[in-house]
Protein backbone atom coordinates (compact mmCIF):
# COMPACT_ATOMS: atom_id res chain seq x y z
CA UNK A 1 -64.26 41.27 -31.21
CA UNK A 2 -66.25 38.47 -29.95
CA UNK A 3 -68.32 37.86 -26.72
CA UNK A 4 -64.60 35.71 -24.90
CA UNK A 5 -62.16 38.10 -26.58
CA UNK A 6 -59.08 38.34 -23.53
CA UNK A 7 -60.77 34.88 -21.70
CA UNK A 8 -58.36 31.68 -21.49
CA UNK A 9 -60.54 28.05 -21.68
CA UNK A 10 -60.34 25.11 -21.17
CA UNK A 11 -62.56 22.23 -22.32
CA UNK A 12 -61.75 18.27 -21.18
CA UNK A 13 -62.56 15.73 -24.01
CA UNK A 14 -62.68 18.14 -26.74
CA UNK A 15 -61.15 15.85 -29.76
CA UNK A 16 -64.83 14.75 -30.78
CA UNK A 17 -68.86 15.35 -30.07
CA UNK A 18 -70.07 18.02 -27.16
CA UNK A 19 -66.54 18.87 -26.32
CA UNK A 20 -65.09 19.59 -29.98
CA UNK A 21 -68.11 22.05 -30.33
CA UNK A 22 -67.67 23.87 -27.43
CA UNK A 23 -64.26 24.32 -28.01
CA UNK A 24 -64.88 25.56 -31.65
CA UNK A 25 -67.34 28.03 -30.44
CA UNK A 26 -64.99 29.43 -27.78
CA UNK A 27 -62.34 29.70 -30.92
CA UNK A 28 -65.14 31.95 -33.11
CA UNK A 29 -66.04 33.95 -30.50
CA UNK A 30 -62.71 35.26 -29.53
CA UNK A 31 -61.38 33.11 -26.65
CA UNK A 32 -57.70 31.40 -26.37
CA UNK A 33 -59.19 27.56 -25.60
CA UNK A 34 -56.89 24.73 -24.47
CA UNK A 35 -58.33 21.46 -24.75
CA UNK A 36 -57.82 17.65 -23.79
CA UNK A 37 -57.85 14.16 -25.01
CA UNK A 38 -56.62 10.81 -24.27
CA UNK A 39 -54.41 10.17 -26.71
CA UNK A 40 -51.08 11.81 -27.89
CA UNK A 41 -51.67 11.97 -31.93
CA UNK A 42 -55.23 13.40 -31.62
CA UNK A 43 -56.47 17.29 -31.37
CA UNK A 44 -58.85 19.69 -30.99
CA UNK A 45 -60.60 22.37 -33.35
CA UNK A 46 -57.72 24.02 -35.03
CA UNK A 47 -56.41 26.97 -33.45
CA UNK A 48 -56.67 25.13 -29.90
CA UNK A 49 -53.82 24.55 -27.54
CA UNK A 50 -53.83 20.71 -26.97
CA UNK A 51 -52.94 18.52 -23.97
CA UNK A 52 -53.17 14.74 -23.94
CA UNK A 53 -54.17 13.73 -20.77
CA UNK A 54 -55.89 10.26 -19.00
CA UNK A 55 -57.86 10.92 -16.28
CA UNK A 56 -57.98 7.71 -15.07
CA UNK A 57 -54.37 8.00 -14.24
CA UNK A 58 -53.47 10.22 -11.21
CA UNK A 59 -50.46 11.04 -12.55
CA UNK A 60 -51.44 12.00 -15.65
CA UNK A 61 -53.99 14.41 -14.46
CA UNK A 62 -51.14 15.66 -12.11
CA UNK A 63 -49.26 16.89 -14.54
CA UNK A 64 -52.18 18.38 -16.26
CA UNK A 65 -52.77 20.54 -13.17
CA UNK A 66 -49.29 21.92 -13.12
CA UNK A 67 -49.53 22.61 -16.31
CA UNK A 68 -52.66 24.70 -15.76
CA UNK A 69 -52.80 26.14 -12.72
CA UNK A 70 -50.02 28.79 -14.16
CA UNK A 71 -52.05 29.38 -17.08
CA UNK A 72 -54.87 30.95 -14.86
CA UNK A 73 -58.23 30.01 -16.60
CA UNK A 74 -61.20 31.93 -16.58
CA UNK A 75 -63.20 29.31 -18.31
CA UNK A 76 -63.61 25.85 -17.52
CA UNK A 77 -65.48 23.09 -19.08
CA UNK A 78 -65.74 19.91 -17.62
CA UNK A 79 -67.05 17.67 -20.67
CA UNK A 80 -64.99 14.40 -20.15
CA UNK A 81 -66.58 11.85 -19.59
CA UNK A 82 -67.25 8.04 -20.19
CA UNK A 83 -70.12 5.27 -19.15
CA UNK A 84 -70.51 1.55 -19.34
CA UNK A 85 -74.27 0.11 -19.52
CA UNK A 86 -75.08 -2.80 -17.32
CA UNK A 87 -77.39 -4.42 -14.74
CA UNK A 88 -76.34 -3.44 -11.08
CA UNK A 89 -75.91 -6.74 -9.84
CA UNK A 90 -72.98 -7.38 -12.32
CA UNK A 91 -71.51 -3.72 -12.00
CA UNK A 92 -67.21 -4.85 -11.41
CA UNK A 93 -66.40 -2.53 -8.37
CA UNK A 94 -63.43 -1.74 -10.56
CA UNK A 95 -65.68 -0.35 -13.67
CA UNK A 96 -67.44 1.86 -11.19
CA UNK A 97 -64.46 3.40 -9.60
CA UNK A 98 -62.90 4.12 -13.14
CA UNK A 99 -66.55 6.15 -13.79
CA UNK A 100 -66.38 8.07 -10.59
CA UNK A 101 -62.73 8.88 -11.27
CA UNK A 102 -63.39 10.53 -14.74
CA UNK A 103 -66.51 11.63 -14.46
CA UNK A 104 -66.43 13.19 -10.88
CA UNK A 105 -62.98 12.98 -9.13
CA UNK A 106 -61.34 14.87 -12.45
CA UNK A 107 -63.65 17.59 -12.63
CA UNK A 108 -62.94 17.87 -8.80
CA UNK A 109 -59.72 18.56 -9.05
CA UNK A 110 -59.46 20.60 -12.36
CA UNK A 111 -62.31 22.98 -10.58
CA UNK A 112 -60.63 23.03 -7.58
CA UNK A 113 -57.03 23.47 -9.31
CA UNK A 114 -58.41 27.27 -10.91
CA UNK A 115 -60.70 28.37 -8.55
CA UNK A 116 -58.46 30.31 -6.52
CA UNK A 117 -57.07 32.35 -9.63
CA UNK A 118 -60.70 33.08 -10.85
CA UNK A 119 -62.06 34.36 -7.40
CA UNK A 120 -58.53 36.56 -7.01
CA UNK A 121 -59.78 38.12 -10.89
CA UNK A 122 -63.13 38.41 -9.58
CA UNK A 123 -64.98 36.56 -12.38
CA UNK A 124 -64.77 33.26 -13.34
CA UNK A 125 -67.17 30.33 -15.50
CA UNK A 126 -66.89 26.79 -14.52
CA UNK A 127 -69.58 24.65 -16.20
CA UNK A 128 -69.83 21.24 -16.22
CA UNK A 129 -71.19 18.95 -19.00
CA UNK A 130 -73.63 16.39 -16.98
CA UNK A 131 -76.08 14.42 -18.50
CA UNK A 132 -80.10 14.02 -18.46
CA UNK A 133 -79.18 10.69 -16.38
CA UNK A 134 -77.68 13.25 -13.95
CA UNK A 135 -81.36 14.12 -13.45
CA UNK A 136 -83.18 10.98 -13.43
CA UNK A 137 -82.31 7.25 -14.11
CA UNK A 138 -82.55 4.22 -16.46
CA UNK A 139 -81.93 0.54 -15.47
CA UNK A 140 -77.85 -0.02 -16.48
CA UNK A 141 -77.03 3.10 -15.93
CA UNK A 142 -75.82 3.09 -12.18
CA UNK A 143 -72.23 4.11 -12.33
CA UNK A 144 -72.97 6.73 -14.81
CA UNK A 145 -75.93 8.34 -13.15
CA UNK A 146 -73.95 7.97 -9.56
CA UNK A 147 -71.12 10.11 -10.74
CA UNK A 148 -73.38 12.69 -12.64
CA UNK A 149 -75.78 13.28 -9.36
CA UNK A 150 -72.63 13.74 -7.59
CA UNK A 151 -70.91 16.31 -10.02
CA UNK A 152 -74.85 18.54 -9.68
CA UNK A 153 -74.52 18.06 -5.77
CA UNK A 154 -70.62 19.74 -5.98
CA UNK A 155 -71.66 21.87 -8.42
CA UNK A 156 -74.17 23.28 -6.13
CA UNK A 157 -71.87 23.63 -2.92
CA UNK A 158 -68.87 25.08 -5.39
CA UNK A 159 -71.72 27.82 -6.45
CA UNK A 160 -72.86 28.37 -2.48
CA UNK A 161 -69.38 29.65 -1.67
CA UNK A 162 -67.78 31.09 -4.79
CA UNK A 163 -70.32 33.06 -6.52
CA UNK A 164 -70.70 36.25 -4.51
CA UNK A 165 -66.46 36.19 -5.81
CA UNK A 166 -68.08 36.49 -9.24
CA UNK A 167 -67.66 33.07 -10.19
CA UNK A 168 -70.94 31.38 -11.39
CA UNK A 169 -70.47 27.37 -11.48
CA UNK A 170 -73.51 25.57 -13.13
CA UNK A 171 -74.33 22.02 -14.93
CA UNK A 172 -75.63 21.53 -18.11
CA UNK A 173 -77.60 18.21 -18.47
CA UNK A 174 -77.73 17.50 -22.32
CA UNK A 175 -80.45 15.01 -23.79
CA UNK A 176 -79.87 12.85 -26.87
CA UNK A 177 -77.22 14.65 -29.11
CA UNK A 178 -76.24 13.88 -32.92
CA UNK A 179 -72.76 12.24 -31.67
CA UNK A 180 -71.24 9.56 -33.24
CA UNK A 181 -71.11 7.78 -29.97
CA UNK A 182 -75.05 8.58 -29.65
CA UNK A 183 -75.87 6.75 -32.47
CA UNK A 184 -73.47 3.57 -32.12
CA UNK A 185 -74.85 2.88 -28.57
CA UNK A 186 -78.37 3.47 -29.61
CA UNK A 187 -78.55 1.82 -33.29
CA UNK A 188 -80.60 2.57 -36.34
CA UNK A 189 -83.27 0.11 -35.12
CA UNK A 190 -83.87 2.07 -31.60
CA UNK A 191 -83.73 5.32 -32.77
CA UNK A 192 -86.97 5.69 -33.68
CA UNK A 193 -88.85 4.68 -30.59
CA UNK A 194 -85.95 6.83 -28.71
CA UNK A 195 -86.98 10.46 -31.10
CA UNK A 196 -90.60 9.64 -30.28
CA UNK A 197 -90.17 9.84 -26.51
CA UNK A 198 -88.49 13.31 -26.78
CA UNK A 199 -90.93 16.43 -27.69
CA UNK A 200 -88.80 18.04 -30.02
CA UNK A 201 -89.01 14.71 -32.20
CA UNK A 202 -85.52 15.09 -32.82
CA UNK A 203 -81.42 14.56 -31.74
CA UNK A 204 -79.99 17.90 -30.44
CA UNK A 205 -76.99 18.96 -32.41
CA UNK A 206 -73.50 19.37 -30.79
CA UNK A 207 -73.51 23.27 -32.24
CA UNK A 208 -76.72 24.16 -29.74
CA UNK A 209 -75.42 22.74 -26.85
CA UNK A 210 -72.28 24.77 -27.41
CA UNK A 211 -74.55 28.14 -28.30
CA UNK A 212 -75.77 27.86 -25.19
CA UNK A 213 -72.47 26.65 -23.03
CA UNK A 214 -71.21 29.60 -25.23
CA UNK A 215 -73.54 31.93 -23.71
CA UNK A 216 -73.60 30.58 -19.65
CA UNK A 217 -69.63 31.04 -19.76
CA UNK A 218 -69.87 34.67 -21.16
CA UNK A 219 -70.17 38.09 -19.75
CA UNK A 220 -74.02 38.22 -20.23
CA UNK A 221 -74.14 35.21 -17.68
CA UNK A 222 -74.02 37.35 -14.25
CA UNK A 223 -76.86 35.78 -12.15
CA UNK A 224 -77.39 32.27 -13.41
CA UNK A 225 -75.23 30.02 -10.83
CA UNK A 226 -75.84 26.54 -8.90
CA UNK A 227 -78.18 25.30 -11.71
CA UNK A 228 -78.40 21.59 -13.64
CA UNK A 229 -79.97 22.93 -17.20
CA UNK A 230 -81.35 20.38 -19.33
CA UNK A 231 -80.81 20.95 -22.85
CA UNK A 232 -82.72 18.05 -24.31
CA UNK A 233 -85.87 18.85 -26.25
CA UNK A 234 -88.52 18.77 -23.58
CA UNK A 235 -87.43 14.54 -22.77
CA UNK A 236 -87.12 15.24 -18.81
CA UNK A 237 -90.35 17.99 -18.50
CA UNK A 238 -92.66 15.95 -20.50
């Protein structure tokens, strides 16, 4: 029987990267996992339940939360997310709004949509996927960087109130992961000078970022709450 055997979870942008991992994990170690995407005709790790939904639409994610709130989660992963790299001065008010939305309003109401039925169990996981730009900054990177310092700063308040109800609420801030999306926005020619900056001289892998998600979400977790972890190979302590 694995470590989730009995849990229900749910993971946002699971189809690919981070998010497929996760899920996969939760699968192997005993856990029913429901997952999202965007579109209709895509899917998570076999043996997942799967919802298309767009964040970006409020009705969309309405209808998501219906859907869930029944369902009663004890697990949830906020891992959806997307970013667009630019200087500040030519950030399109309508680009940043779209980020927030996604990357912070979503997780808002997702977290706030199971809350209640994990503090009525007494036990509850919500952990969500930030960034190592949720912890410091790059030029171009406002609207991604604003919503991730904002999802640590709710992630702390959440953990203030709810974790004494046995629901621990924490961030995880990976660094640069083997993702398909990793390397198309950084390119062959960067990555070297990019793997020299980070200790480890090397890109995480998708399967130790879910190891340790795996972990923070299980029954072993019972006194780790209101943190930002960086997983990232020693980039933002060195």
């Amino acid at each position: 029987m694995g470590s989730l055997a009995g849990k229900i979870a749910v993971v946002t942008g699971a189809t690919r990267g981070i998010g497929y991992a996760i899920a996969e994990r939760f699968l192997a170690d005993g856990a029913e996992v429901l997952v999202t995407g965007r579109s209709v005709g895509d899917k998570g790790p076999n043996g997942s339940k799967y919802f298309a939904v767009d964040f970006e639409e409020q009705e969309s994610l309405d209808r998501f939360l219906n859907a869930l709130v029944p369902l009663a989660p004890d697990i949830l992963i906020n891992n959806a997310g997307i970013n667009k790299i630019g200087p500040f001065a030519e950030i399109e008010q309508a680009d940043f709004e779209r980020i927030q939305r996604v990357n912070l309003l979503a997780p808002f109401a997702i977290s706030k949509a199971v809350l209640a039925g994990m503090r009525q169990k007494k036990w509850g996981r919500i952990i969500s996927i930030s960034s190592i730009w949720g912890k410091l900054s790059r030029s171009g990177r406002a609207s991604y960087s604003a919503s991730k310092f904002a999802l640590d700063g709710m992630t702390v308040a959440m953990a203030a109130e709810v974790s004494a109800d046995g629901v621990m609420v924490n961030c995880i801030a990976p660094g640069f992961i083997d993702t398909e999306l990793t390397r198309r926005v950084v390119g062959p020619a960067e990555m070297d000078a990019l793997l020299a900056q980070v200790p480890a001289r090397r890109l995480g892998q998708p399967a130790e970022i879910a190891a340790f998600v795996s972990w923070l979400a299980g029954p072993e977790n019972t006194y780790i709450t209101g943190q930002n972890i960086a997983v990232d190979g020693g980039f933002t302590r060195v």
